[in-house]
C-alpha atoms as a PDB file:
ATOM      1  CA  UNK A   1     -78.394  26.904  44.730  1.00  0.00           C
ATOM      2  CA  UNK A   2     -76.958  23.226  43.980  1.00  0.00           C
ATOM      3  CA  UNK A   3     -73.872  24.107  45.787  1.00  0.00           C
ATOM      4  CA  UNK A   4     -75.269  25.014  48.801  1.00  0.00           C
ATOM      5  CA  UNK A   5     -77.984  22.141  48.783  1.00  0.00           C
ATOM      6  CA  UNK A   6     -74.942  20.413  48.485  1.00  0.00           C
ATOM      7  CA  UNK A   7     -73.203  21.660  50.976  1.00  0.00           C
ATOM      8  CA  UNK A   8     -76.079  21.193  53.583  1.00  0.00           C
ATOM      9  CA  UNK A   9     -77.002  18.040  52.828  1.00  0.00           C
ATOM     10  CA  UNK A  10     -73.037  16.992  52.537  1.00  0.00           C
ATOM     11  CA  UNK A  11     -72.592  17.931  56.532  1.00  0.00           C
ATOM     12  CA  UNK A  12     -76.337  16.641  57.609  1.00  0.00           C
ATOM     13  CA  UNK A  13     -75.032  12.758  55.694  1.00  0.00           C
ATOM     14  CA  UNK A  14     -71.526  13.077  56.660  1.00  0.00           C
ATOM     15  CA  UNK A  15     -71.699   9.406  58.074  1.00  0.00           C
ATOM     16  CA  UNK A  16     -73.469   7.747  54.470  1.00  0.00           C
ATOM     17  CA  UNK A  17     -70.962   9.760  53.019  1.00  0.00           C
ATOM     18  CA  UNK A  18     -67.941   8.326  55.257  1.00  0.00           C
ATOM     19  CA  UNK A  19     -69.790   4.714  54.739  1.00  0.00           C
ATOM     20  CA  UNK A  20     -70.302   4.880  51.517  1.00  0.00           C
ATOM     21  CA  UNK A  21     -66.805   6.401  50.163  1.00  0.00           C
ATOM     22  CA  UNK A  22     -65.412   3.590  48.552  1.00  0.00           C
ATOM     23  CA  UNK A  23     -68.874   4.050  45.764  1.00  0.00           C
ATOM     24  CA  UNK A  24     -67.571   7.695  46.064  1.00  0.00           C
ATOM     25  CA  UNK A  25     -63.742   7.507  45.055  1.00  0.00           C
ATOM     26  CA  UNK A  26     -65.083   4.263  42.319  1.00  0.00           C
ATOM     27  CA  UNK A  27     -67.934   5.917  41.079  1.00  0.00           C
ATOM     28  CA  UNK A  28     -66.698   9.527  40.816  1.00  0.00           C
ATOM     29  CA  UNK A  29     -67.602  10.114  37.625  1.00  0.00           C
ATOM     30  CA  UNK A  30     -70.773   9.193  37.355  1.00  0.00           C
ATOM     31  CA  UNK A  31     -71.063  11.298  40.745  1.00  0.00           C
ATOM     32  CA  UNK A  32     -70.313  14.757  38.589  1.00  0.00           C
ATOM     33  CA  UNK A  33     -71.761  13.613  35.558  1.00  0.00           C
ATOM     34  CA  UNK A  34     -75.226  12.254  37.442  1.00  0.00           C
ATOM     35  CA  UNK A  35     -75.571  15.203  40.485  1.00  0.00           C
ATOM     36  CA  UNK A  36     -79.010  14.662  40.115  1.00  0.00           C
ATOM     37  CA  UNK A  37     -79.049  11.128  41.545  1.00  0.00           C
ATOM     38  CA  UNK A  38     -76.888  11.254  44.351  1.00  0.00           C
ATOM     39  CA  UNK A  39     -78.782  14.317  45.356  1.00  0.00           C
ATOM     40  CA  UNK A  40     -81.515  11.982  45.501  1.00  0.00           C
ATOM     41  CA  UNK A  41     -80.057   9.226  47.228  1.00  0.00           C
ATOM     42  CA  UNK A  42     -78.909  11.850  49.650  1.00  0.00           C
ATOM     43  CA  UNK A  43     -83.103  13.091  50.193  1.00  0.00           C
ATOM     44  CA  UNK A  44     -83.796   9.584  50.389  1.00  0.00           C
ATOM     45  CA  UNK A  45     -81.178   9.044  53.061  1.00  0.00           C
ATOM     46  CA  UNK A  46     -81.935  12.096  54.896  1.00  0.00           C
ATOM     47  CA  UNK A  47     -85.911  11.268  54.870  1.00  0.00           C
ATOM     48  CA  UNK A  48     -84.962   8.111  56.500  1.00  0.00           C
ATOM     49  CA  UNK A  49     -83.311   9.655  59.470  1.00  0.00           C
ATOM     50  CA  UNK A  50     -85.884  12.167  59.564  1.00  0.00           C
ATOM     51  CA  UNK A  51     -88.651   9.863  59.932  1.00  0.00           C
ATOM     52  CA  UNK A  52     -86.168   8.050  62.371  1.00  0.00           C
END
């Protein structure tokens, strides 16, 4: 269920993900260890172009 909540929201951000990849490749630990906070920061990001 993470992985494909993942996966969607992965494609729907693909351009925070592409801006944001330099936190990715720095922070990539604390992206496995803390899921649960870049899942949120991906909602939040997602909310904001919805409501866009």
């Amino acid at each position: 269920m993470v992985s494909l909540y993942s996966l969607e929201t992965r494609e729907q951000g693909i351009g925070n993900w592409e801006l944001g990849i330099g936190n990715w490749e720095l922070g990539i630990e604390n992206g496995e260890l803390g899921i649960g906070k870049l899942t949120r920061l991906v909602i939040f990001f997602f909310d904001i172009s919805f409501i866009s």
